[in-house]
PDB file of N, CA and C in Angstrom:
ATOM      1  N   UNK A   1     -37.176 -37.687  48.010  1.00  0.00           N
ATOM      2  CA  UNK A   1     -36.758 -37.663  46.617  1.00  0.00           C
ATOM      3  C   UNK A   1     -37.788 -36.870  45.808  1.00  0.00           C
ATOM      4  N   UNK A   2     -37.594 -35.924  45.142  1.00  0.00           N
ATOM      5  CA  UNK A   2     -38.193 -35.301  44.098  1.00  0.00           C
ATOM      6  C   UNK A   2     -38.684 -35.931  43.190  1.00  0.00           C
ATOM      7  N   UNK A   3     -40.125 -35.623  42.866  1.00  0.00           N
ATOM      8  CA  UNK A   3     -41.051 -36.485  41.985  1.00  0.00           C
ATOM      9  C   UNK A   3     -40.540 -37.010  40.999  1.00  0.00           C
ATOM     10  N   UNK A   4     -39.703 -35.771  40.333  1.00  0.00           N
ATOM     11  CA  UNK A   4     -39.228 -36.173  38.843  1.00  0.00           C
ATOM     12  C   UNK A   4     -38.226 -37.187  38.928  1.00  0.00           C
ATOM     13  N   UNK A   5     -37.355 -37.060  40.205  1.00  0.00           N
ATOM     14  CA  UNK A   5     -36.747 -38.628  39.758  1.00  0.00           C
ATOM     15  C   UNK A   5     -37.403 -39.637  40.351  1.00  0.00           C
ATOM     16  N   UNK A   6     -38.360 -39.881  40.856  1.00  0.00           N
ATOM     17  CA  UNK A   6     -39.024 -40.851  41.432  1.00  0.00           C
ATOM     18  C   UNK A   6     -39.611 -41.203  39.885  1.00  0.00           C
ATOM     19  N   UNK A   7     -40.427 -40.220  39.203  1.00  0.00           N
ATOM     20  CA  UNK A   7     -41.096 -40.559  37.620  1.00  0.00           C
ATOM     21  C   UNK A   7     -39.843 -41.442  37.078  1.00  0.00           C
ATOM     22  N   UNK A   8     -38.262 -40.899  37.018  1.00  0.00           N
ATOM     23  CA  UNK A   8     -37.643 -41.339  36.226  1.00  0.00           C
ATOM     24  C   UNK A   8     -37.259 -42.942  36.465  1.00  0.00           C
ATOM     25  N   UNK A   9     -37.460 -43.027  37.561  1.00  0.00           N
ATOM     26  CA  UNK A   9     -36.966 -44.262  38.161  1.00  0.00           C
ATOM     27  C   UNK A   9     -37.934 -45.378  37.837  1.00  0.00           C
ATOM     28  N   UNK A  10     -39.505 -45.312  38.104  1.00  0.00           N
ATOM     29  CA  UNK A  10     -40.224 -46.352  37.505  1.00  0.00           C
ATOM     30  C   UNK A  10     -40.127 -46.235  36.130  1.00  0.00           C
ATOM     31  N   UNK A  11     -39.778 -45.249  35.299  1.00  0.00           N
ATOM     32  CA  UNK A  11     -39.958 -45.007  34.247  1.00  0.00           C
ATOM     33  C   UNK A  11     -38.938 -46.540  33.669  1.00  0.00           C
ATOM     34  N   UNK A  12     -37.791 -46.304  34.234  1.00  0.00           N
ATOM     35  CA  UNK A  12     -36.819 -47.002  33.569  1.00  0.00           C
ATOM     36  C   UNK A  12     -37.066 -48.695  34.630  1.00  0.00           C
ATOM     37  N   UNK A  13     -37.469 -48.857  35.312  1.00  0.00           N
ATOM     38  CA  UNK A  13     -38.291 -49.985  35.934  1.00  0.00           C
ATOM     39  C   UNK A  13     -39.202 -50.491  34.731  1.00  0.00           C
ATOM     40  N   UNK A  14     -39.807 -49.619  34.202  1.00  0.00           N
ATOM     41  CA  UNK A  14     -41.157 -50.440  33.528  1.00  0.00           C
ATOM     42  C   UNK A  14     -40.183 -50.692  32.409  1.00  0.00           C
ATOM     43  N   UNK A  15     -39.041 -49.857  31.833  1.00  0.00           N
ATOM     44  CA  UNK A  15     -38.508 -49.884  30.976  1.00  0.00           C
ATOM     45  C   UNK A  15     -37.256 -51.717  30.912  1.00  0.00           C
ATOM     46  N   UNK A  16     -36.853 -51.964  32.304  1.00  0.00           N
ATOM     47  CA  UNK A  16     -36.446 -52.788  32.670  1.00  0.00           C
ATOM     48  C   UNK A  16     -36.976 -54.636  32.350  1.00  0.00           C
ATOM     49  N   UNK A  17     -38.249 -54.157  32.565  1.00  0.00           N
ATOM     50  CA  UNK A  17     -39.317 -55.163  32.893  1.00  0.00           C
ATOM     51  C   UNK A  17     -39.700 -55.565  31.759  1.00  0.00           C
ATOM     52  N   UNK A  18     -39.936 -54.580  30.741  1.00  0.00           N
ATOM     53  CA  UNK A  18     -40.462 -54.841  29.002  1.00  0.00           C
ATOM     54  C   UNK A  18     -39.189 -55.526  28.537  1.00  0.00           C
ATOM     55  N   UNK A  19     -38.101 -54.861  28.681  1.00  0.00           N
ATOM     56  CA  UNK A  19     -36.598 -55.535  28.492  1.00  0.00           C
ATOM     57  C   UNK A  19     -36.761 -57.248  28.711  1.00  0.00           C
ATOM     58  N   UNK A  20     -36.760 -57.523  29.839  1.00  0.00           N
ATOM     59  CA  UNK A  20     -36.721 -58.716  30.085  1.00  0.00           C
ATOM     60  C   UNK A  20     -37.650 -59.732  30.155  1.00  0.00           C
ATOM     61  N   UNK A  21     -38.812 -59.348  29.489  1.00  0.00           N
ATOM     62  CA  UNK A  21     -39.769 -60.550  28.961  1.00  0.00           C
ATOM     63  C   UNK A  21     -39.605 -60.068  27.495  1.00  0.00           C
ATOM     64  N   UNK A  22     -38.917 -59.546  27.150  1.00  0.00           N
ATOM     65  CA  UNK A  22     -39.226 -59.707  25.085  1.00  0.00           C
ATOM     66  C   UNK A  22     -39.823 -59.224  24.944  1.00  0.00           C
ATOM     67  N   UNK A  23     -40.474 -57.868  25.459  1.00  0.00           N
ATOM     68  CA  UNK A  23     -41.489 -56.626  24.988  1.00  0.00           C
ATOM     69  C   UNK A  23     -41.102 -55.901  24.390  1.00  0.00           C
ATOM     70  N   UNK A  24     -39.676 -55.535  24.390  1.00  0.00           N
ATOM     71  CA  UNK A  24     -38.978 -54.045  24.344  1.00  0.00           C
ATOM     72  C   UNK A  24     -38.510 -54.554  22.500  1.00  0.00           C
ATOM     73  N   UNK A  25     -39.535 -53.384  21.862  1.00  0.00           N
ATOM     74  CA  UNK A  25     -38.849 -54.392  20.321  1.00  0.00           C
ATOM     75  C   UNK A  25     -37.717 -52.748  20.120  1.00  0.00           C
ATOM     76  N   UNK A  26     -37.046 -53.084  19.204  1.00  0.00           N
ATOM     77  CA  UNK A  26     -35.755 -52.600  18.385  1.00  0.00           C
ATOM     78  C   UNK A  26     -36.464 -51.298  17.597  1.00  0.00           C
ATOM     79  N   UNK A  27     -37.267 -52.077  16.493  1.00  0.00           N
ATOM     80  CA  UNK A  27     -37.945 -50.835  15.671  1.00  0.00           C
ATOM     81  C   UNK A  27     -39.070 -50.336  15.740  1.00  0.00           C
ATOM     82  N   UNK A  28     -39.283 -48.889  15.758  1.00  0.00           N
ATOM     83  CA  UNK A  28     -40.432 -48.822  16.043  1.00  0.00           C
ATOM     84  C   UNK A  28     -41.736 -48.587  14.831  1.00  0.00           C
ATOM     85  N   UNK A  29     -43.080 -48.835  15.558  1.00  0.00           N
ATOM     86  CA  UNK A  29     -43.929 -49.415  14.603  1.00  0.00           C
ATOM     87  C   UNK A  29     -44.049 -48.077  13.390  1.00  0.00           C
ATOM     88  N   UNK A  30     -44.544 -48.605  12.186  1.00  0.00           N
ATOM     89  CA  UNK A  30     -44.422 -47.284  11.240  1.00  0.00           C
ATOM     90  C   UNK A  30     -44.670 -45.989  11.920  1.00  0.00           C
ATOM     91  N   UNK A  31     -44.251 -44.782  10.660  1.00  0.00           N
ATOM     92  CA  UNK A  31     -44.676 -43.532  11.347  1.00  0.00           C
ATOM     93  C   UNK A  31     -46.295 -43.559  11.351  1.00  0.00           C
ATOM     94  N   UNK A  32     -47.117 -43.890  10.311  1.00  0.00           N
ATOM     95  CA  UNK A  32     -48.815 -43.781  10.665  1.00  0.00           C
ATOM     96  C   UNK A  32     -49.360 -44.269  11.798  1.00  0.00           C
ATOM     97  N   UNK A  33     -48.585 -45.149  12.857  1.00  0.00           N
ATOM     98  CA  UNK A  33     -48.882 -45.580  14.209  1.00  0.00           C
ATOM     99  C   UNK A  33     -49.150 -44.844  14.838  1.00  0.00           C
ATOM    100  N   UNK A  34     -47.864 -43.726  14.962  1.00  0.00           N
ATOM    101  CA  UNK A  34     -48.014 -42.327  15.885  1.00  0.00           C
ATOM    102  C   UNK A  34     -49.430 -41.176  15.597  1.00  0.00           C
ATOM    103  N   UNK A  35     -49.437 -41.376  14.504  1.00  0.00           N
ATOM    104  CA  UNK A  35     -50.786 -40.626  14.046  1.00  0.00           C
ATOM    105  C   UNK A  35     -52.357 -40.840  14.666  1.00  0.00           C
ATOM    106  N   UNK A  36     -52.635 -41.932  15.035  1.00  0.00           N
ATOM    107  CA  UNK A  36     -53.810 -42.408  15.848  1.00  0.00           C
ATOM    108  C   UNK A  36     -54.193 -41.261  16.912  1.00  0.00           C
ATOM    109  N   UNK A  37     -55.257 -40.543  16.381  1.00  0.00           N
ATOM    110  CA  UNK A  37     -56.336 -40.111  17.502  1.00  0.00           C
ATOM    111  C   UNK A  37     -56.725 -40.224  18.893  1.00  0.00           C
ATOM    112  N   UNK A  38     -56.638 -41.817  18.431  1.00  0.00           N
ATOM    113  CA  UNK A  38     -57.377 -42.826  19.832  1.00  0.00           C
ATOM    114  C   UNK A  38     -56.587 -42.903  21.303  1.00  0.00           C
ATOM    115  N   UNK A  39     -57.306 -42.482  22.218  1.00  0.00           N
ATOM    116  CA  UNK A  39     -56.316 -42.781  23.997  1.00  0.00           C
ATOM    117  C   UNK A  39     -55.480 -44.457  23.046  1.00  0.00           C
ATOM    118  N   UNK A  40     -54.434 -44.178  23.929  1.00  0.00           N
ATOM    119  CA  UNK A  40     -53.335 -45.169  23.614  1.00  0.00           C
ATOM    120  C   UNK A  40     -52.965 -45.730  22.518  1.00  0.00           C
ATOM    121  N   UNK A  41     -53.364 -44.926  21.311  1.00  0.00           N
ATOM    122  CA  UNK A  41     -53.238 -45.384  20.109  1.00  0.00           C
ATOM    123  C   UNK A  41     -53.585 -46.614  20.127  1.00  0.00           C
ATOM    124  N   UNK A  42     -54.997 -47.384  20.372  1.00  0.00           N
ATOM    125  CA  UNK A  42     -55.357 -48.256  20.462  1.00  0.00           C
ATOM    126  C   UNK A  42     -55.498 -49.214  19.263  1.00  0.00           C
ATOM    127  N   UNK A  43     -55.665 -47.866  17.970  1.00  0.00           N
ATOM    128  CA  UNK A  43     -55.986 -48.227  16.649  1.00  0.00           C
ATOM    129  C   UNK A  43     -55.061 -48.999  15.751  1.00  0.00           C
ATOM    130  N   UNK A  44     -53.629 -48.450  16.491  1.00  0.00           N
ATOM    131  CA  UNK A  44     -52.817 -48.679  15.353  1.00  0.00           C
ATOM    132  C   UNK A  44     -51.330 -49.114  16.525  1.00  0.00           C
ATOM    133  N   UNK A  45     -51.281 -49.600  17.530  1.00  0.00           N
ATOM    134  CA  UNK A  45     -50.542 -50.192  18.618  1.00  0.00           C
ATOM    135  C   UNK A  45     -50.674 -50.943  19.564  1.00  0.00           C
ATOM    136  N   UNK A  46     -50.056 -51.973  19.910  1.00  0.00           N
ATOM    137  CA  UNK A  46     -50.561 -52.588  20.933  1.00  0.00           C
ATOM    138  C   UNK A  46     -49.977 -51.993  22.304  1.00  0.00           C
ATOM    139  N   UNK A  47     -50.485 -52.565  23.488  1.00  0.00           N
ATOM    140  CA  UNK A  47     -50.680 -51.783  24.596  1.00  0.00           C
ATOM    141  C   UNK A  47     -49.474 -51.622  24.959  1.00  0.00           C
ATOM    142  N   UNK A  48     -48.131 -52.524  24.816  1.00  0.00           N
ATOM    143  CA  UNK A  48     -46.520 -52.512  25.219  1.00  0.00           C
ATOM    144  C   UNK A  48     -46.105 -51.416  24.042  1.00  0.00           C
ATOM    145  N   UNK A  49     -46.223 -51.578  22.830  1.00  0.00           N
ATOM    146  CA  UNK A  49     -45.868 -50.482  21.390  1.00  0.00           C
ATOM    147  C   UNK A  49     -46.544 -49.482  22.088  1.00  0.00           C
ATOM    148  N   UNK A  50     -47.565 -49.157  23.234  1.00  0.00           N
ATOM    149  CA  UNK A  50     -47.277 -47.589  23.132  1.00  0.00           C
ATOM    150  C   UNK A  50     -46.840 -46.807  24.164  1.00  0.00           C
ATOM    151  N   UNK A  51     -46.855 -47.956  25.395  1.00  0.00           N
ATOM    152  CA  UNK A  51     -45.668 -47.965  26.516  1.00  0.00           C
ATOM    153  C   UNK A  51     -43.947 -47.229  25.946  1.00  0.00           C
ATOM    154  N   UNK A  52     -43.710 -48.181  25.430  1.00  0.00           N
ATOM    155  CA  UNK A  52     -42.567 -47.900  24.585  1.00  0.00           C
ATOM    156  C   UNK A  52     -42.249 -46.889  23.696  1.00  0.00           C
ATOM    157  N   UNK A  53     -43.188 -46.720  22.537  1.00  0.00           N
ATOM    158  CA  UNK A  53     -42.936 -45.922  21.988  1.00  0.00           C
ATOM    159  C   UNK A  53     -43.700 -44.317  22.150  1.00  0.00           C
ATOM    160  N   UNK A  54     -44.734 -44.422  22.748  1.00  0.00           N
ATOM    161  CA  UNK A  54     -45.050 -42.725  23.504  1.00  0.00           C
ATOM    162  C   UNK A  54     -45.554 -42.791  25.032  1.00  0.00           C
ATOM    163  N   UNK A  55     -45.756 -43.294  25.842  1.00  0.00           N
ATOM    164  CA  UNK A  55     -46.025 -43.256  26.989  1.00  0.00           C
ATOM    165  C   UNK A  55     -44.297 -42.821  27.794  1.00  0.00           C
ATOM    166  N   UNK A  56     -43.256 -44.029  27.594  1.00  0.00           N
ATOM    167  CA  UNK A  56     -42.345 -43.659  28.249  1.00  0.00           C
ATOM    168  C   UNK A  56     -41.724 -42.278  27.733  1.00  0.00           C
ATOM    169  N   UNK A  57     -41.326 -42.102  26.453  1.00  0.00           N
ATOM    170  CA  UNK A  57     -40.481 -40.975  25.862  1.00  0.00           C
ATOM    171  C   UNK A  57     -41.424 -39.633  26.230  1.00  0.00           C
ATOM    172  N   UNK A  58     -43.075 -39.615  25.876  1.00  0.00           N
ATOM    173  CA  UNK A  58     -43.363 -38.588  26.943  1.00  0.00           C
ATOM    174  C   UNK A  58     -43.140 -37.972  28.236  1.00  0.00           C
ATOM    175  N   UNK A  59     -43.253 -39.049  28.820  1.00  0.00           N
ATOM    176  CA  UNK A  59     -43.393 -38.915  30.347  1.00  0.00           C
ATOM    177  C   UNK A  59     -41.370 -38.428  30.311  1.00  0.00           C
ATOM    178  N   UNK A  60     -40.846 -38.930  29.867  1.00  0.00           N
ATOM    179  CA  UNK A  60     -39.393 -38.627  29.938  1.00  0.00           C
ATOM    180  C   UNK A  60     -39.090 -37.346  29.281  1.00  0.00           C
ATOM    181  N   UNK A  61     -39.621 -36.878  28.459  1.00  0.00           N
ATOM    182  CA  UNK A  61     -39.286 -35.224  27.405  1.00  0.00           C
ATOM    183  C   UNK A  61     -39.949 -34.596  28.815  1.00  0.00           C
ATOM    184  N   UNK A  62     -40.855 -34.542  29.544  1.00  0.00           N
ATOM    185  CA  UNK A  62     -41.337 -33.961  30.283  1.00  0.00           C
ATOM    186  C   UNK A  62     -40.280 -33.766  31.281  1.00  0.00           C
ATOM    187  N   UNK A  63     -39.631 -34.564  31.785  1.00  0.00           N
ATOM    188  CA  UNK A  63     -38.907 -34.543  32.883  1.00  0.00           C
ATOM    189  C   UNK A  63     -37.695 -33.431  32.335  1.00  0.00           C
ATOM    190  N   UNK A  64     -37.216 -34.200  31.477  1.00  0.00           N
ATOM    191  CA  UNK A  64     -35.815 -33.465  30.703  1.00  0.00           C
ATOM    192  C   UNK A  64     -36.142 -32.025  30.549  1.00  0.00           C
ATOM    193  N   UNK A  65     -37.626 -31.779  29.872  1.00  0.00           N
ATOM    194  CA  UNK A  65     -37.585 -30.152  30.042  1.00  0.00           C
ATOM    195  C   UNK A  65     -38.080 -29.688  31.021  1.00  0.00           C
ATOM    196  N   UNK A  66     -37.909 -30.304  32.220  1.00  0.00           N
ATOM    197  CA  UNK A  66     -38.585 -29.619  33.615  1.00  0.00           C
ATOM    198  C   UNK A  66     -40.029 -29.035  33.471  1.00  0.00           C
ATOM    199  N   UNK A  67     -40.824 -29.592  32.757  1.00  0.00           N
ATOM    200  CA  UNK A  67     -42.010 -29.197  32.024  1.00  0.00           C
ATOM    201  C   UNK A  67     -43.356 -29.752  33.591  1.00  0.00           C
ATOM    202  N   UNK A  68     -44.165 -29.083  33.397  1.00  0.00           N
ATOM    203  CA  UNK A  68     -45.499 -29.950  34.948  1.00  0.00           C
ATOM    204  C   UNK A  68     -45.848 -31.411  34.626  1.00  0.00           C
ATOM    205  N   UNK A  69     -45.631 -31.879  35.267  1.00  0.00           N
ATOM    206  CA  UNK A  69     -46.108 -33.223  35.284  1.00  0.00           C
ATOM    207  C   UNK A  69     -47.466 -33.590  34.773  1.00  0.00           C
ATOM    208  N   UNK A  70     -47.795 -34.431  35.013  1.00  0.00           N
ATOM    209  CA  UNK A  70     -49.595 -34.745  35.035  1.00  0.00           C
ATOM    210  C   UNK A  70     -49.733 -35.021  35.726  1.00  0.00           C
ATOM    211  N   UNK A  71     -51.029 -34.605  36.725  1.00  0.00           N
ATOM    212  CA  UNK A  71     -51.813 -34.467  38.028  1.00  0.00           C
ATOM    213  C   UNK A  71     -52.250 -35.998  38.252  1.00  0.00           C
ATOM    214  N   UNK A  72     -52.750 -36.035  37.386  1.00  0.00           N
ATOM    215  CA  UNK A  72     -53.882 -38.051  37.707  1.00  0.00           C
ATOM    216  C   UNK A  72     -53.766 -38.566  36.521  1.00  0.00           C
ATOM    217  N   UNK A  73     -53.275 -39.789  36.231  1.00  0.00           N
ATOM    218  CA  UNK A  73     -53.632 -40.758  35.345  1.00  0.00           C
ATOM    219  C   UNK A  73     -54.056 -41.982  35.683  1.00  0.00           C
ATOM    220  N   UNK A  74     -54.096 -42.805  34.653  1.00  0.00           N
ATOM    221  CA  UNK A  74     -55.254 -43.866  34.754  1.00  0.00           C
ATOM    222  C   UNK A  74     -54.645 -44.880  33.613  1.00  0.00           C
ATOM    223  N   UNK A  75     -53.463 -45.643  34.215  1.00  0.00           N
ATOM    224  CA  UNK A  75     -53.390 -46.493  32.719  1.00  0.00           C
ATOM    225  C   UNK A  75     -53.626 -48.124  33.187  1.00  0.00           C
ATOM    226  N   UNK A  76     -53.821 -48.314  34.293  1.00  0.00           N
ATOM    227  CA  UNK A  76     -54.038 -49.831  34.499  1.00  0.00           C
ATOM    228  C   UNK A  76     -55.113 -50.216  34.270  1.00  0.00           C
ATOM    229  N   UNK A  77     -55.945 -49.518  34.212  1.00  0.00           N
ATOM    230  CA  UNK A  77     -57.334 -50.400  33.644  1.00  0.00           C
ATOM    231  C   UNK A  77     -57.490 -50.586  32.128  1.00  0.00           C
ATOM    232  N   UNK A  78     -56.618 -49.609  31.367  1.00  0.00           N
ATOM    233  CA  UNK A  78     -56.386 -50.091  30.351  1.00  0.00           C
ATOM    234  C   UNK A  78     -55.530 -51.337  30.050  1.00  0.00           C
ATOM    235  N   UNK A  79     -54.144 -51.281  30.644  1.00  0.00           N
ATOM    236  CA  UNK A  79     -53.358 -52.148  30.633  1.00  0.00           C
ATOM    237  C   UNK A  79     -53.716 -53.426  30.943  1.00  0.00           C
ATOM    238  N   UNK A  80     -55.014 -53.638  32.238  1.00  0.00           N
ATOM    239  CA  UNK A  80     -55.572 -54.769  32.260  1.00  0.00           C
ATOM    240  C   UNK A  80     -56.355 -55.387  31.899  1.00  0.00           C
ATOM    241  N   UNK A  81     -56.900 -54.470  30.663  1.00  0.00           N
ATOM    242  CA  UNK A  81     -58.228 -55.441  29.460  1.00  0.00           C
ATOM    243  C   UNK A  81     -57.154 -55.589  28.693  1.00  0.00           C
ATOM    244  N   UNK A  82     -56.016 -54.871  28.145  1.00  0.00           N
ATOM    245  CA  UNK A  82     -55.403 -55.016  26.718  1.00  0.00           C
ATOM    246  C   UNK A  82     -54.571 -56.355  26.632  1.00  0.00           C
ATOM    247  N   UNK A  83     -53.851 -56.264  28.589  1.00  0.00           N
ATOM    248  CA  UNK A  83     -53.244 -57.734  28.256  1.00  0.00           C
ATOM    249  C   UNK A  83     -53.407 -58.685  29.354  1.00  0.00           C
ATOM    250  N   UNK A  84     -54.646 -58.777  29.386  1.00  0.00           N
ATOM    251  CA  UNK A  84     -55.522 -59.619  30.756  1.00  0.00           C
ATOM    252  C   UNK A  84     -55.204 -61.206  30.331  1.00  0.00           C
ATOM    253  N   UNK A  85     -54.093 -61.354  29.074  1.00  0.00           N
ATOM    254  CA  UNK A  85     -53.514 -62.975  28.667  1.00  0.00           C
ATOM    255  C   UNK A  85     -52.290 -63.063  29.013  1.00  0.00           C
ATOM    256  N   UNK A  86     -51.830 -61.823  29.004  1.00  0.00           N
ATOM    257  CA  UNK A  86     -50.306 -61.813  29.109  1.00  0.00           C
ATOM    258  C   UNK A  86     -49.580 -62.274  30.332  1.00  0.00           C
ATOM    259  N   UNK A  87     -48.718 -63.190  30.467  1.00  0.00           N
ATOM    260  CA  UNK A  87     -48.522 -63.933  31.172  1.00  0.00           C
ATOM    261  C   UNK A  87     -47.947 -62.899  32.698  1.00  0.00           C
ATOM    262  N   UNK A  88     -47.083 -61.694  32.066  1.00  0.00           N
ATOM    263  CA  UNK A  88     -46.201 -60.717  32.873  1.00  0.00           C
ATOM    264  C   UNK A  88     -47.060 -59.904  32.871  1.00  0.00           C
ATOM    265  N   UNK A  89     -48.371 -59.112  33.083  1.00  0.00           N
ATOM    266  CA  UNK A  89     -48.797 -58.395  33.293  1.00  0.00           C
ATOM    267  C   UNK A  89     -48.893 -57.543  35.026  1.00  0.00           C
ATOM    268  N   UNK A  90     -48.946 -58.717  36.307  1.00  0.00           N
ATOM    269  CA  UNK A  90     -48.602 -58.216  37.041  1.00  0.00           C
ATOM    270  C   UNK A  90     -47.283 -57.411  37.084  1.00  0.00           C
ATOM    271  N   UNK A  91     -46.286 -58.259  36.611  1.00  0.00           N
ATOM    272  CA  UNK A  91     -44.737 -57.060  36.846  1.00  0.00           C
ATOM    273  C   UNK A  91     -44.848 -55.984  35.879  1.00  0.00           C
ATOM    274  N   UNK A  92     -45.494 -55.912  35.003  1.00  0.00           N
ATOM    275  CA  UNK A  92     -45.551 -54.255  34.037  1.00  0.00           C
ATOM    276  C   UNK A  92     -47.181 -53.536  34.588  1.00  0.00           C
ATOM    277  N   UNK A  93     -47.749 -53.712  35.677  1.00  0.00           N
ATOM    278  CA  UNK A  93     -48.555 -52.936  36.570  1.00  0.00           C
ATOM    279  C   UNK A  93     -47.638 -52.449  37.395  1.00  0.00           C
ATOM    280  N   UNK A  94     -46.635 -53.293  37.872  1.00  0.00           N
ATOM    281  CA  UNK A  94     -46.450 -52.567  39.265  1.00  0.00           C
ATOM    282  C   UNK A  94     -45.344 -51.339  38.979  1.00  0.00           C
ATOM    283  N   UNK A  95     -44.755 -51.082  38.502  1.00  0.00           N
ATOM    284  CA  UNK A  95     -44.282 -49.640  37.971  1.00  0.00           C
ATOM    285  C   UNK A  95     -45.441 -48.778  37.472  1.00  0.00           C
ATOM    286  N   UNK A  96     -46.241 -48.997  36.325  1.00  0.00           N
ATOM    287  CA  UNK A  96     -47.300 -48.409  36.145  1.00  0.00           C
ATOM    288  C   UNK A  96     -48.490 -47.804  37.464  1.00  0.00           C
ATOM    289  N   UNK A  97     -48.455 -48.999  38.154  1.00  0.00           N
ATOM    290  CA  UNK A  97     -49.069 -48.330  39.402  1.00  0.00           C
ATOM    291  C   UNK A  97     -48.008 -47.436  40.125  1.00  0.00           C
ATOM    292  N   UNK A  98     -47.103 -47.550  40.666  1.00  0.00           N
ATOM    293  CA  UNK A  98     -46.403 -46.852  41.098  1.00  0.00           C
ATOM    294  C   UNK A  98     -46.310 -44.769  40.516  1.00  0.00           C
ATOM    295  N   UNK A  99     -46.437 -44.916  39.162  1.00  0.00           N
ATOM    296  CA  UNK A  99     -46.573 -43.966  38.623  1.00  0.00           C
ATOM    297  C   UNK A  99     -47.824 -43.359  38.942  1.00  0.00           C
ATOM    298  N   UNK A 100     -49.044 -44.081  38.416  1.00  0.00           N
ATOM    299  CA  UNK A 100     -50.009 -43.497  39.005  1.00  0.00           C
ATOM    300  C   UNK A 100     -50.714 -43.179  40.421  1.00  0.00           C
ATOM    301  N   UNK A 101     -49.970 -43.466  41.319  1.00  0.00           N
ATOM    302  CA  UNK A 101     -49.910 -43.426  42.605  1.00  0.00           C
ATOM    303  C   UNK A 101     -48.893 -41.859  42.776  1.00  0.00           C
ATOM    304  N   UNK A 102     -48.010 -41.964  42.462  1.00  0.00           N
ATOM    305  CA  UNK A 102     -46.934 -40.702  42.216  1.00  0.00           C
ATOM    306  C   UNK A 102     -47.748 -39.609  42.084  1.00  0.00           C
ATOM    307  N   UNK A 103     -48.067 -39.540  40.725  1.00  0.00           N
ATOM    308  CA  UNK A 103     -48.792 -38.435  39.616  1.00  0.00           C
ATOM    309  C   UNK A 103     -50.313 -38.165  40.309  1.00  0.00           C
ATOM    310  N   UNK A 104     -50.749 -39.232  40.759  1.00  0.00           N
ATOM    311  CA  UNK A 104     -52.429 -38.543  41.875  1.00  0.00           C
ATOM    312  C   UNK A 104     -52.049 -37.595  42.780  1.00  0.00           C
ATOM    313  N   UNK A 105     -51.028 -38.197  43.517  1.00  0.00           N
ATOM    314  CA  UNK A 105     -51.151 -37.927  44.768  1.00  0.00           C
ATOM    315  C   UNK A 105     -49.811 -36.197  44.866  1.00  0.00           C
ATOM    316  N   UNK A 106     -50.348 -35.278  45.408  1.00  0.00           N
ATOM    317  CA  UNK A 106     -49.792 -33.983  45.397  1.00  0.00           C
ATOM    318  C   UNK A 106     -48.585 -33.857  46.120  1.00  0.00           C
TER     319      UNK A 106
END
């Protein structure tokens, strides 16, 4: 299977998973959210708000315009200080890992 639908597939996995614990909110957070500087908009989102609102729709505009992927990322060690309380954190790693396992490896 070709990367890009392999991307698309956890994509909508992680997308699945936020769905069904009550992550996945309706509206998204103001426009000054998107504005944040900071890796993961740390400043002005929490770690699922930016899953949702720019992590997935990136990683997805990318696909849609047949655009290069990204070589290596790194989001579970973030994901695991931001919600090291959260009860579902193993099931929203394991797509996330999956991705970054994808995207390392050539």
């Amino acid at each position: 299977m070709k990367k890009e639908n392999l991307l698309a597939e956890y994509l909508s996995e992680l997308q699945q998973i936020m769905q069904q614990h009550q992550l996945w909110q309706l509206q998204p957070p103001p426009a000054s959210a998107f504005e944040s500087q900071q890796p993961f908009a740390l400043d002005t989102m929490e770690a699922t708000e930016w899953l949702q609102w720019i992590f997935i729709p990136r990683m997805s505009a990318l696909i849609e315009a047949e655009a290069p992927l990204p070589t290596a990322i790194a989001i579970s060690p973030y994901l695991e200080e931001a919600l090291k309380e959260h009860p579902h954190l193993p099931q929203l790693l394991e797509p996330i890992q999956k991705i970054e396992v994808l995207l390392t490896n050539v």
